[in-house]
PDB file of N, CA and C in Angstrom:
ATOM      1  N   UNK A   1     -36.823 159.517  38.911  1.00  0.00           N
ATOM      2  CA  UNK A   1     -36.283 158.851  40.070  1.00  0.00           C
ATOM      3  C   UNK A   1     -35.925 159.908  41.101  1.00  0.00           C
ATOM      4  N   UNK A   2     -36.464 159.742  42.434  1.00  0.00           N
ATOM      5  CA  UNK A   2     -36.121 160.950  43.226  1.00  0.00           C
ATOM      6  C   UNK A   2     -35.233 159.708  44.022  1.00  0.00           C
ATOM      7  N   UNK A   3     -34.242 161.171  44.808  1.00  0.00           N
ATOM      8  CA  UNK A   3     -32.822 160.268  45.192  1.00  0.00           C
ATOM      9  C   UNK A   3     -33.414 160.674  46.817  1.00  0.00           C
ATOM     10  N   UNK A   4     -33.047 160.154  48.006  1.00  0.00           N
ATOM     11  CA  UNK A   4     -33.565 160.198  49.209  1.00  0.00           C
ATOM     12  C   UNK A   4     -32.424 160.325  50.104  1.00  0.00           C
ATOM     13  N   UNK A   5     -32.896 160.646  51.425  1.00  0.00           N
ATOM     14  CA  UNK A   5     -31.964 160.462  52.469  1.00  0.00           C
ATOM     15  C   UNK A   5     -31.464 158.961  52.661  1.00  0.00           C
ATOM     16  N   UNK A   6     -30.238 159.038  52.810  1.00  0.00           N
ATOM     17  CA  UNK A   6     -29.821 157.111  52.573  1.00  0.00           C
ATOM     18  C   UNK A   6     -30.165 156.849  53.989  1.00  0.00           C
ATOM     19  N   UNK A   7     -30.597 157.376  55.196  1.00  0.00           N
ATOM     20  CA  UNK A   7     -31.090 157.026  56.313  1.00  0.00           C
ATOM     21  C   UNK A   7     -32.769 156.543  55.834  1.00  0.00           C
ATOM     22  N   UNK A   8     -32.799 156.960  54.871  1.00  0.00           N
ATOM     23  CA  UNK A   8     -34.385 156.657  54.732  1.00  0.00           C
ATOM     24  C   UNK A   8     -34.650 155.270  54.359  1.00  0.00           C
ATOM     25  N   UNK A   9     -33.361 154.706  53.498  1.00  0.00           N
ATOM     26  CA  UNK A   9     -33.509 153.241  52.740  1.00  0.00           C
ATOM     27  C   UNK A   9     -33.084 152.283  53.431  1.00  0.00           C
ATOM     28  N   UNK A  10     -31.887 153.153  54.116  1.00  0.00           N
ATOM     29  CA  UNK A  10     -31.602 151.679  55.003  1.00  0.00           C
ATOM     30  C   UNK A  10     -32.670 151.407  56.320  1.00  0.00           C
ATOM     31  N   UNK A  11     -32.406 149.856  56.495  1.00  0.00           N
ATOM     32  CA  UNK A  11     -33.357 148.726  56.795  1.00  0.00           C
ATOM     33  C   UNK A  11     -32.458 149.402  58.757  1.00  0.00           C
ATOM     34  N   UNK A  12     -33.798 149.162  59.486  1.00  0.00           N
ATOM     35  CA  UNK A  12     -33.404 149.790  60.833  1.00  0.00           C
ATOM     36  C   UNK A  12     -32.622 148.618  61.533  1.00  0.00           C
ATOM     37  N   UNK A  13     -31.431 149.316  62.487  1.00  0.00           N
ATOM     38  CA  UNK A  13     -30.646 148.269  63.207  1.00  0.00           C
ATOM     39  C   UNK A  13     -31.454 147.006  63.831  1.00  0.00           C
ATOM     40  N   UNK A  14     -30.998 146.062  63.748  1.00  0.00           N
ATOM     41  CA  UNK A  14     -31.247 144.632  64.302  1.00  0.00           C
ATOM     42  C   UNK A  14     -31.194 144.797  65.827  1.00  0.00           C
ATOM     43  N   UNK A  15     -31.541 143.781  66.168  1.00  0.00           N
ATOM     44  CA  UNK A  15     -31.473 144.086  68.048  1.00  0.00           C
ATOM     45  C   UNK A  15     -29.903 143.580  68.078  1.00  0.00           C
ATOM     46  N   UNK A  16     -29.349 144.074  69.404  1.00  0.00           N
ATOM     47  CA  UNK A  16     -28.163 144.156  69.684  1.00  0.00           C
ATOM     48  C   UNK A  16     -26.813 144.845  68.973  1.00  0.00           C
ATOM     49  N   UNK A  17     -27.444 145.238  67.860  1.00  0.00           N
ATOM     50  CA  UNK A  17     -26.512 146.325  66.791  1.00  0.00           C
ATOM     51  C   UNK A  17     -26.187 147.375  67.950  1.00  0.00           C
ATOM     52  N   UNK A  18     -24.702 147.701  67.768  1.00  0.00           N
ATOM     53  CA  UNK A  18     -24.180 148.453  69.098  1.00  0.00           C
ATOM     54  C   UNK A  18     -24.767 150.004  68.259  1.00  0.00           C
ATOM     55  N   UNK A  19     -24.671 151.064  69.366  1.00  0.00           N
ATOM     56  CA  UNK A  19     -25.451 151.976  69.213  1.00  0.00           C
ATOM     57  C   UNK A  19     -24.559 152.936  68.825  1.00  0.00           C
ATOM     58  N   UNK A  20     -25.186 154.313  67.756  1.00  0.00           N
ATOM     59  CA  UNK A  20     -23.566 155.698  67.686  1.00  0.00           C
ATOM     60  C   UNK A  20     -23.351 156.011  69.227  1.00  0.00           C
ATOM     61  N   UNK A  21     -22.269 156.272  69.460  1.00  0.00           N
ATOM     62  CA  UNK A  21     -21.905 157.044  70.805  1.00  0.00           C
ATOM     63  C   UNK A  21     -22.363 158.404  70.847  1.00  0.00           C
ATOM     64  N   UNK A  22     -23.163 159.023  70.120  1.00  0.00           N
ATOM     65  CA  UNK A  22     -23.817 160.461  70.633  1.00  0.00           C
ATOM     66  C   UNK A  22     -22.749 161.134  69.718  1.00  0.00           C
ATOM     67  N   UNK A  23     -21.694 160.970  68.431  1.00  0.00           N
ATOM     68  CA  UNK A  23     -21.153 161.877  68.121  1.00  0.00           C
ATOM     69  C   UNK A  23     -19.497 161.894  68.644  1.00  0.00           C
ATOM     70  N   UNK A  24     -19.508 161.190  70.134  1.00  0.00           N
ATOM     71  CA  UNK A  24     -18.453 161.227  70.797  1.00  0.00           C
ATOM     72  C   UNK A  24     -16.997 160.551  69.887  1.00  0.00           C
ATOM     73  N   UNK A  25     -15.944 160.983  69.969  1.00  0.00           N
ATOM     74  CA  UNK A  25     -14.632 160.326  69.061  1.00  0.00           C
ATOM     75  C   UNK A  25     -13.892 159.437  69.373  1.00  0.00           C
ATOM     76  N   UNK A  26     -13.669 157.548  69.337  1.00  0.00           N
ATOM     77  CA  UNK A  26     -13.191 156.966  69.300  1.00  0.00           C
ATOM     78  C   UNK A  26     -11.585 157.498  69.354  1.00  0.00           C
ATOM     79  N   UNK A  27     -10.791 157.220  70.409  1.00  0.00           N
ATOM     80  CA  UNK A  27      -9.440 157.279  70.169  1.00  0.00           C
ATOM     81  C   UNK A  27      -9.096 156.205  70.151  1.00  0.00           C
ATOM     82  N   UNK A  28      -7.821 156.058  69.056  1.00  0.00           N
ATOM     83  CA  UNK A  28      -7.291 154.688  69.274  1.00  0.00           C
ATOM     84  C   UNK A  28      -6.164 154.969  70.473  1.00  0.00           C
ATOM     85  N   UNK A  29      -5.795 153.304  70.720  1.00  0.00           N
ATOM     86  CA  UNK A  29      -4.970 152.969  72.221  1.00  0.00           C
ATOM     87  C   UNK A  29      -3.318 153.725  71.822  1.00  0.00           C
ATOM     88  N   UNK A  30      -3.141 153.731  70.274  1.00  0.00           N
ATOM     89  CA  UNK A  30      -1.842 154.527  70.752  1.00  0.00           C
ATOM     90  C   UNK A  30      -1.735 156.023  69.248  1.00  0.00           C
ATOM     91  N   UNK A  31      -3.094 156.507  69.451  1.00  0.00           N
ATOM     92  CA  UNK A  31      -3.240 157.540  68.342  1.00  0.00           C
ATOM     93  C   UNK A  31      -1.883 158.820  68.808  1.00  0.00           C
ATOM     94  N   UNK A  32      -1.631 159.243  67.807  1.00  0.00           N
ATOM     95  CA  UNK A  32      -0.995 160.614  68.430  1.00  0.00           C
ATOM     96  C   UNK A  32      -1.898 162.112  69.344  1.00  0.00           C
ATOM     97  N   UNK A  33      -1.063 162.313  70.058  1.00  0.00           N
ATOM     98  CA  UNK A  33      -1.774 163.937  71.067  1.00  0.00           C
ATOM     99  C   UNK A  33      -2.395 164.529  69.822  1.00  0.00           C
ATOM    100  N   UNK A  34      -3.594 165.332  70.130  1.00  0.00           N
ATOM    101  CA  UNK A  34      -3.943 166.392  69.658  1.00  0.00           C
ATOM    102  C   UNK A  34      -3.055 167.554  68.900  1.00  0.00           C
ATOM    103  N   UNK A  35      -2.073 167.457  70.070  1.00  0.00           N
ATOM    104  CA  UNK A  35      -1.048 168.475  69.493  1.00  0.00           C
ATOM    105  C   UNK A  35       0.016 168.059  68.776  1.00  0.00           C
ATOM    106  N   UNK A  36       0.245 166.758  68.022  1.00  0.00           N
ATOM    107  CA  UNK A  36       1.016 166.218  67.210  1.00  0.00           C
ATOM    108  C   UNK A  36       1.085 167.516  66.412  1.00  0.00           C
ATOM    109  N   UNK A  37       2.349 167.464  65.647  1.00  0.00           N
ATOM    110  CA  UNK A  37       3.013 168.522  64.554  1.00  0.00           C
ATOM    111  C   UNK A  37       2.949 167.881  63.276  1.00  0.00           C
ATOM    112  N   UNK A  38       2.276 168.290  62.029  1.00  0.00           N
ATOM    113  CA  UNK A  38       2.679 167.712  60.897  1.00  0.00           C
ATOM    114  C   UNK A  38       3.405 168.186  59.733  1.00  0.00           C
ATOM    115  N   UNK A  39       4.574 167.642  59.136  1.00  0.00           N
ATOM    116  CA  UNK A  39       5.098 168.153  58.339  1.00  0.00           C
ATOM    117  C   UNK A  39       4.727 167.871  56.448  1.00  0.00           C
ATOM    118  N   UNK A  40       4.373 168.674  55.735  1.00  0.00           N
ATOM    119  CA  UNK A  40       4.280 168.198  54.463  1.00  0.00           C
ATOM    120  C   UNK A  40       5.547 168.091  53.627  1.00  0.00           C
ATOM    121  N   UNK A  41       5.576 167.255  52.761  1.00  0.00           N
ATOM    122  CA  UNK A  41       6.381 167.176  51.861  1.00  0.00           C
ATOM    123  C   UNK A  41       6.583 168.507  51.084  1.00  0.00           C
ATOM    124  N   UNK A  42       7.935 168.772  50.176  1.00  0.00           N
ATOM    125  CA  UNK A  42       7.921 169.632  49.479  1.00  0.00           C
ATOM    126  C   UNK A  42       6.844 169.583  48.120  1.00  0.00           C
ATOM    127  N   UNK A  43       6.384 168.376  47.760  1.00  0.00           N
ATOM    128  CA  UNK A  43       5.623 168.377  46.787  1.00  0.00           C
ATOM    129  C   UNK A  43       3.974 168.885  46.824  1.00  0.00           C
ATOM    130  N   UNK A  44       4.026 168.458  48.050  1.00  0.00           N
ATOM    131  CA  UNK A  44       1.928 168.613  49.091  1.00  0.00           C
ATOM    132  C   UNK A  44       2.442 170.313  49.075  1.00  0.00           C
ATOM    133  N   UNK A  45       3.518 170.557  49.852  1.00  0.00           N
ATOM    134  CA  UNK A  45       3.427 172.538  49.668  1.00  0.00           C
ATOM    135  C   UNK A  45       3.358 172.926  48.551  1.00  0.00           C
ATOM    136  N   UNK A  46       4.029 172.408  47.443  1.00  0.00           N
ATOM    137  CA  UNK A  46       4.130 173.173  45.687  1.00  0.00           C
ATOM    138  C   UNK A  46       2.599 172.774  45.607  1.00  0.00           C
ATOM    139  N   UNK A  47       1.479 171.624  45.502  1.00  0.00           N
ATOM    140  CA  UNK A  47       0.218 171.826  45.478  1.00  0.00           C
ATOM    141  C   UNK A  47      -0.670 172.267  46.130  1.00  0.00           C
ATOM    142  N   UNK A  48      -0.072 172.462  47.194  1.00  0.00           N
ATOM    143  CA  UNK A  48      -1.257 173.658  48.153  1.00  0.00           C
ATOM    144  C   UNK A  48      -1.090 175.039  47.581  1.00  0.00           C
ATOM    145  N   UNK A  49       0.542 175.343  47.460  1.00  0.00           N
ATOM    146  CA  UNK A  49       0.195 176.810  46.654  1.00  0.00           C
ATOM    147  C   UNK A  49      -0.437 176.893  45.628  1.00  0.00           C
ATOM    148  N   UNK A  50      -0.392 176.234  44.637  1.00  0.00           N
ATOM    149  CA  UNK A  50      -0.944 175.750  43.300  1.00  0.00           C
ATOM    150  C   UNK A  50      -2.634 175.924  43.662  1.00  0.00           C
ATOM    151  N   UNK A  51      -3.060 174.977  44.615  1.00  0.00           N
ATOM    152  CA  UNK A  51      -4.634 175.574  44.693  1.00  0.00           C
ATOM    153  C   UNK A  51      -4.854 176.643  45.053  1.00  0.00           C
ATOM    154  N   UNK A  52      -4.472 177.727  45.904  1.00  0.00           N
ATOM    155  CA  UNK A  52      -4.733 179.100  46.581  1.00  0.00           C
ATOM    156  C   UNK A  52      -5.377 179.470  45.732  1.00  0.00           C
ATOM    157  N   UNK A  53      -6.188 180.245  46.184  1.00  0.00           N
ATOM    158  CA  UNK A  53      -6.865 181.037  44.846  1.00  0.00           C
ATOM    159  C   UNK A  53      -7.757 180.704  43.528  1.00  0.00           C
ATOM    160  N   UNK A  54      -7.279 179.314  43.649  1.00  0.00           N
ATOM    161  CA  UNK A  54      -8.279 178.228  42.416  1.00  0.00           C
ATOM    162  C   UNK A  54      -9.642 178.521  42.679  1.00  0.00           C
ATOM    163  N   UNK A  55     -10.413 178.313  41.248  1.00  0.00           N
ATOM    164  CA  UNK A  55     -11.829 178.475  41.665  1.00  0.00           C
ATOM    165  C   UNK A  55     -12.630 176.952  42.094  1.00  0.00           C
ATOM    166  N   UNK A  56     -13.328 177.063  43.159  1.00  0.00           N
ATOM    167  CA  UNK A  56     -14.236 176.055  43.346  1.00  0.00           C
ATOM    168  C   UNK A  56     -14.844 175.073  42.339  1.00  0.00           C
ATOM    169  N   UNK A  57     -14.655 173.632  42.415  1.00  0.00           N
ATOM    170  CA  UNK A  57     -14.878 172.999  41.688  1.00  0.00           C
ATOM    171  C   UNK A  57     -16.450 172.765  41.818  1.00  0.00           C
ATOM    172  N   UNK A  58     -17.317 173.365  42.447  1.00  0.00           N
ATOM    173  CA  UNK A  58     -18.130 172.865  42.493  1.00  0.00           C
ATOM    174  C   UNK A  58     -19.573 173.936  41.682  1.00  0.00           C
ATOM    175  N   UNK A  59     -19.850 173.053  40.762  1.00  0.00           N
ATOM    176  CA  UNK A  59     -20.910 173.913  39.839  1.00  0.00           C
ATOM    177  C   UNK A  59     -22.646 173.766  40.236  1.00  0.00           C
ATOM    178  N   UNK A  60     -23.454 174.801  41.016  1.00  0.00           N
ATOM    179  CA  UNK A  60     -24.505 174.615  41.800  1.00  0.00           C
ATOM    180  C   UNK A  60     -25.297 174.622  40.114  1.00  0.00           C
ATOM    181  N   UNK A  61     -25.148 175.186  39.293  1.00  0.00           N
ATOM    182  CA  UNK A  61     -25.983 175.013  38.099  1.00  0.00           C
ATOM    183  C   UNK A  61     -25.774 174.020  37.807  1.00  0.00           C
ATOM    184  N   UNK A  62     -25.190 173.193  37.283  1.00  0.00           N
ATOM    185  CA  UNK A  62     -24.556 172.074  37.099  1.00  0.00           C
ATOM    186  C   UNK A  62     -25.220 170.617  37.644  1.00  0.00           C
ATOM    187  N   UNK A  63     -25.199 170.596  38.707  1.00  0.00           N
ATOM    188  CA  UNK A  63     -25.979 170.115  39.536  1.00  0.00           C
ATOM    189  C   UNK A  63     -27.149 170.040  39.694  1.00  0.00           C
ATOM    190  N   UNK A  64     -28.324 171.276  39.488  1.00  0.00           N
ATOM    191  CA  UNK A  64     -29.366 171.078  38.841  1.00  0.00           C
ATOM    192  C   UNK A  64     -30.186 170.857  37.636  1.00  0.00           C
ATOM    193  N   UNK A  65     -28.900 171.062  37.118  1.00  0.00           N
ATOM    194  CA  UNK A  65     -29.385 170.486  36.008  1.00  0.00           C
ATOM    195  C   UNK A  65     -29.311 168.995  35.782  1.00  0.00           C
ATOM    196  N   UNK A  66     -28.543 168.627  36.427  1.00  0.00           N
ATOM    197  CA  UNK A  66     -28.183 166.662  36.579  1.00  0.00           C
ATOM    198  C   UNK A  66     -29.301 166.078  37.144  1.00  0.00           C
ATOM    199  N   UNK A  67     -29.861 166.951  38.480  1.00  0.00           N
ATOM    200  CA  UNK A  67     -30.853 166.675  39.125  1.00  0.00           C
ATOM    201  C   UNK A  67     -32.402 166.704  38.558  1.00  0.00           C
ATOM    202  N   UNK A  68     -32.437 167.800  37.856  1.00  0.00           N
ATOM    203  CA  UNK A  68     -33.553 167.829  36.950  1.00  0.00           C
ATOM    204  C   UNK A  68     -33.304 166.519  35.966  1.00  0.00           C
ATOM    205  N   UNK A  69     -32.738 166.352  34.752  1.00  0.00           N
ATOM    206  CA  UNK A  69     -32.561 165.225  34.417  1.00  0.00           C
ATOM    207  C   UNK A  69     -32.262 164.207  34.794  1.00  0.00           C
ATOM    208  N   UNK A  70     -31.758 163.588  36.276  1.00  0.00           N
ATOM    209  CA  UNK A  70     -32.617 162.332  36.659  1.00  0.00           C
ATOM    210  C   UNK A  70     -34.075 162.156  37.245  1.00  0.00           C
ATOM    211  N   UNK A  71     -34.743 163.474  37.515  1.00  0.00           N
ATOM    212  CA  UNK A  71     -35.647 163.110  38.091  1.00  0.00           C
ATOM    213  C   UNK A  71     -37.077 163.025  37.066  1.00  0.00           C
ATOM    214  N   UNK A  72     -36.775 163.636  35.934  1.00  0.00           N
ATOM    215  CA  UNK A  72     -37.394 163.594  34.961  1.00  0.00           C
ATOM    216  C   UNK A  72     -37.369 162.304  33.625  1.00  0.00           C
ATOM    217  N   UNK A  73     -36.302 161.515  34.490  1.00  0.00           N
ATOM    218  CA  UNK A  73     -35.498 160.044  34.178  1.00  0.00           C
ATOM    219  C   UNK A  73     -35.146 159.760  32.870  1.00  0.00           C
ATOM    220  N   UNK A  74     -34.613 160.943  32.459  1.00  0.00           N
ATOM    221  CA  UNK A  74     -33.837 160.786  31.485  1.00  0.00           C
ATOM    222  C   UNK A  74     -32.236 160.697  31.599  1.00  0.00           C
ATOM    223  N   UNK A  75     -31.965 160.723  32.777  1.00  0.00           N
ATOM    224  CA  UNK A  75     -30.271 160.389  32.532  1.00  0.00           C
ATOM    225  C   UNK A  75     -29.945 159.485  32.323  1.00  0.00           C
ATOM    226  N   UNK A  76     -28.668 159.751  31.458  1.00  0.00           N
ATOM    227  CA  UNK A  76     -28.060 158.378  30.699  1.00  0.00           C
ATOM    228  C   UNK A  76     -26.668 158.060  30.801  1.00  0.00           C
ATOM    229  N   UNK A  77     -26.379 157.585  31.974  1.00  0.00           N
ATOM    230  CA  UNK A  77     -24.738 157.783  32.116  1.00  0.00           C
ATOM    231  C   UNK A  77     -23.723 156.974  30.947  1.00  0.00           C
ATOM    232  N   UNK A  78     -23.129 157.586  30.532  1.00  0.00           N
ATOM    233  CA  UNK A  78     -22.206 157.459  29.586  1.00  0.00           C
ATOM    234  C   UNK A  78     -21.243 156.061  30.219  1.00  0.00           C
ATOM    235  N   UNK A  79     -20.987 154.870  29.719  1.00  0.00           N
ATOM    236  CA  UNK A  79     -20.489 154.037  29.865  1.00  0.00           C
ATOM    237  C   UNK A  79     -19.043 154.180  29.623  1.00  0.00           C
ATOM    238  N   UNK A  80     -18.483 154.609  28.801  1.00  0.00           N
ATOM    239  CA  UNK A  80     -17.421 154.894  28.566  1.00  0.00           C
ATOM    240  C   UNK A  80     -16.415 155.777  28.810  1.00  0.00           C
ATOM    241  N   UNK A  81     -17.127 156.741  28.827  1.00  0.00           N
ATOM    242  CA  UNK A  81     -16.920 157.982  29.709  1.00  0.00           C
ATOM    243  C   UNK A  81     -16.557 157.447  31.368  1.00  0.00           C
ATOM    244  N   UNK A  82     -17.380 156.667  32.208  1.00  0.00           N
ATOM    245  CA  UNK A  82     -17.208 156.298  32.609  1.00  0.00           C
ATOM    246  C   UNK A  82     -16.000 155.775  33.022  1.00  0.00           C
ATOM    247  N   UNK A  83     -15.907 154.770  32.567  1.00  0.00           N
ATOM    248  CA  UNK A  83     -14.685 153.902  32.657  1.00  0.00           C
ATOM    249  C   UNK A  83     -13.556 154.076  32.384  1.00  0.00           C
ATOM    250  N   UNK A  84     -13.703 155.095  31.483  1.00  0.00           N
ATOM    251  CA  UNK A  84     -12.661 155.939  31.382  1.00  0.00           C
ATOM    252  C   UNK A  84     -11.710 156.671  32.762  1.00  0.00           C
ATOM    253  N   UNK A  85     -12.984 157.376  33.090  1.00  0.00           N
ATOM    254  CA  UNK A  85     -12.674 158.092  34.682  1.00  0.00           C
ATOM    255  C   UNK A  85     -11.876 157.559  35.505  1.00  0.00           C
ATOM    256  N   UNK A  86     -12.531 155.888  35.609  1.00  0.00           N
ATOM    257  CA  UNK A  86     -12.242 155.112  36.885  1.00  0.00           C
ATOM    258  C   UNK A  86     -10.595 154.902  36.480  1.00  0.00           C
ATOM    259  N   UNK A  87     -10.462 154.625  35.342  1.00  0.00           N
ATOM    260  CA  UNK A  87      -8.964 154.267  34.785  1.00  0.00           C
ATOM    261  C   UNK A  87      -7.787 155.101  35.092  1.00  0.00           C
ATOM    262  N   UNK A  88      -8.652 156.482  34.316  1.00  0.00           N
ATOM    263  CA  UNK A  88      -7.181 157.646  34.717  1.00  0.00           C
ATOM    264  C   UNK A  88      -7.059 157.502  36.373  1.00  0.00           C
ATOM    265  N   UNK A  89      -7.805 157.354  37.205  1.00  0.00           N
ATOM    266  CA  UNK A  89      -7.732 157.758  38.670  1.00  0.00           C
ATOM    267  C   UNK A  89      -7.125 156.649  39.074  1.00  0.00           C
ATOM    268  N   UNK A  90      -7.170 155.490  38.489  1.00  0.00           N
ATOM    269  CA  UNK A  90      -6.235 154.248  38.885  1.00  0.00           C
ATOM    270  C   UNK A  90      -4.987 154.375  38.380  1.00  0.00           C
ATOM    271  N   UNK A  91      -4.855 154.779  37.581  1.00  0.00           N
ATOM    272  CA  UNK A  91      -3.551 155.184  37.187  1.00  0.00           C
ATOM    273  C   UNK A  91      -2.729 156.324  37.871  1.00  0.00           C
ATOM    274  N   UNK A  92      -3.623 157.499  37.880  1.00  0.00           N
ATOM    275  CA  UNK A  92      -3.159 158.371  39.218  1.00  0.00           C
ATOM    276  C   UNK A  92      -2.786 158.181  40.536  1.00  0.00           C
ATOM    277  N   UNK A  93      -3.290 157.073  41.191  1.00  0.00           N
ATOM    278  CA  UNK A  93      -3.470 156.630  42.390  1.00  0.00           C
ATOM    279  C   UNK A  93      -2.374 155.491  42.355  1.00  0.00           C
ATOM    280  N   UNK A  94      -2.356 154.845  41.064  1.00  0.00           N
ATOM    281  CA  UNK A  94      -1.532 153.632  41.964  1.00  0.00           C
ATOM    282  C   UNK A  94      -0.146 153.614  42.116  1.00  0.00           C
ATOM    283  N   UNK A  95       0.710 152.999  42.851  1.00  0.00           N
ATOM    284  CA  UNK A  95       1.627 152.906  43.251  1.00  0.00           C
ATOM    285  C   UNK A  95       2.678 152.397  42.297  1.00  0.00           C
ATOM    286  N   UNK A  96       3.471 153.043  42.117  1.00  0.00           N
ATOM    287  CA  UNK A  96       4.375 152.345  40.394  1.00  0.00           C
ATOM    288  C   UNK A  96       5.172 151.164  41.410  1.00  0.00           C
ATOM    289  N   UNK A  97       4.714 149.616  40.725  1.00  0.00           N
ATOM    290  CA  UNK A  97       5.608 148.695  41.078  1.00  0.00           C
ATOM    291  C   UNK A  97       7.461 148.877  40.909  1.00  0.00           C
ATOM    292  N   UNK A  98       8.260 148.082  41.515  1.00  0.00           N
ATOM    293  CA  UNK A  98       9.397 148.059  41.266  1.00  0.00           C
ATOM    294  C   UNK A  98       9.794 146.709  41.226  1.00  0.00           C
ATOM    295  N   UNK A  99      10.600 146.394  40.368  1.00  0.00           N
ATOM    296  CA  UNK A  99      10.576 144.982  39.975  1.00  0.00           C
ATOM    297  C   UNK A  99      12.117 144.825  40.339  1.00  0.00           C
TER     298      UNK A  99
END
């Protein structure tokens, strides 16, 4: 299975589909200045220091090798494994109710 440019699959705009603006940036009617100030929490600073220096998560071997094995269509995504993933990250992510 070769994987493609997703401009390639999708089906071309319909007539009257409004057009990209050239790149140009939508502001909203009451966004903040450019020069807004932002402050992080003490917790976002203890994990920004925490990454400094971390190594890149991103494995270019790794990757070809995933790529070679789908295109040779043998990948077999692990179902469980899977779902697994989606779980911890929902659990990470969600918001602890208060009752």
């Amino acid at each position: 299975m070769k994987i493609n440019n997703v401009n390639d699959v999708l089906p071309p705009p319909s007539p009257g589909t409004p057009k990209p603006n050239g790149g140009a940036r939508e502001v909203a009617p009451n966004a903040a200045p450019a020069s807004a100030e932002v402050t992080l929490s003490p917790l976002s600073a203890q994990v920004a220091e925490g990454l400094k220096g971390a190594e890149p998560t991103f494995d270019a071997q790794r990757v070809a090798e995933v790529r070679r094995v789908i295109e040779e269509g043998n990948y077999r995504p692990d179902p469980v494994r899977i779902a697994e993933a989606v779980i911890a990250q929902v659990a990470f992510t969600a918001k602890p109710q208060v009752q």
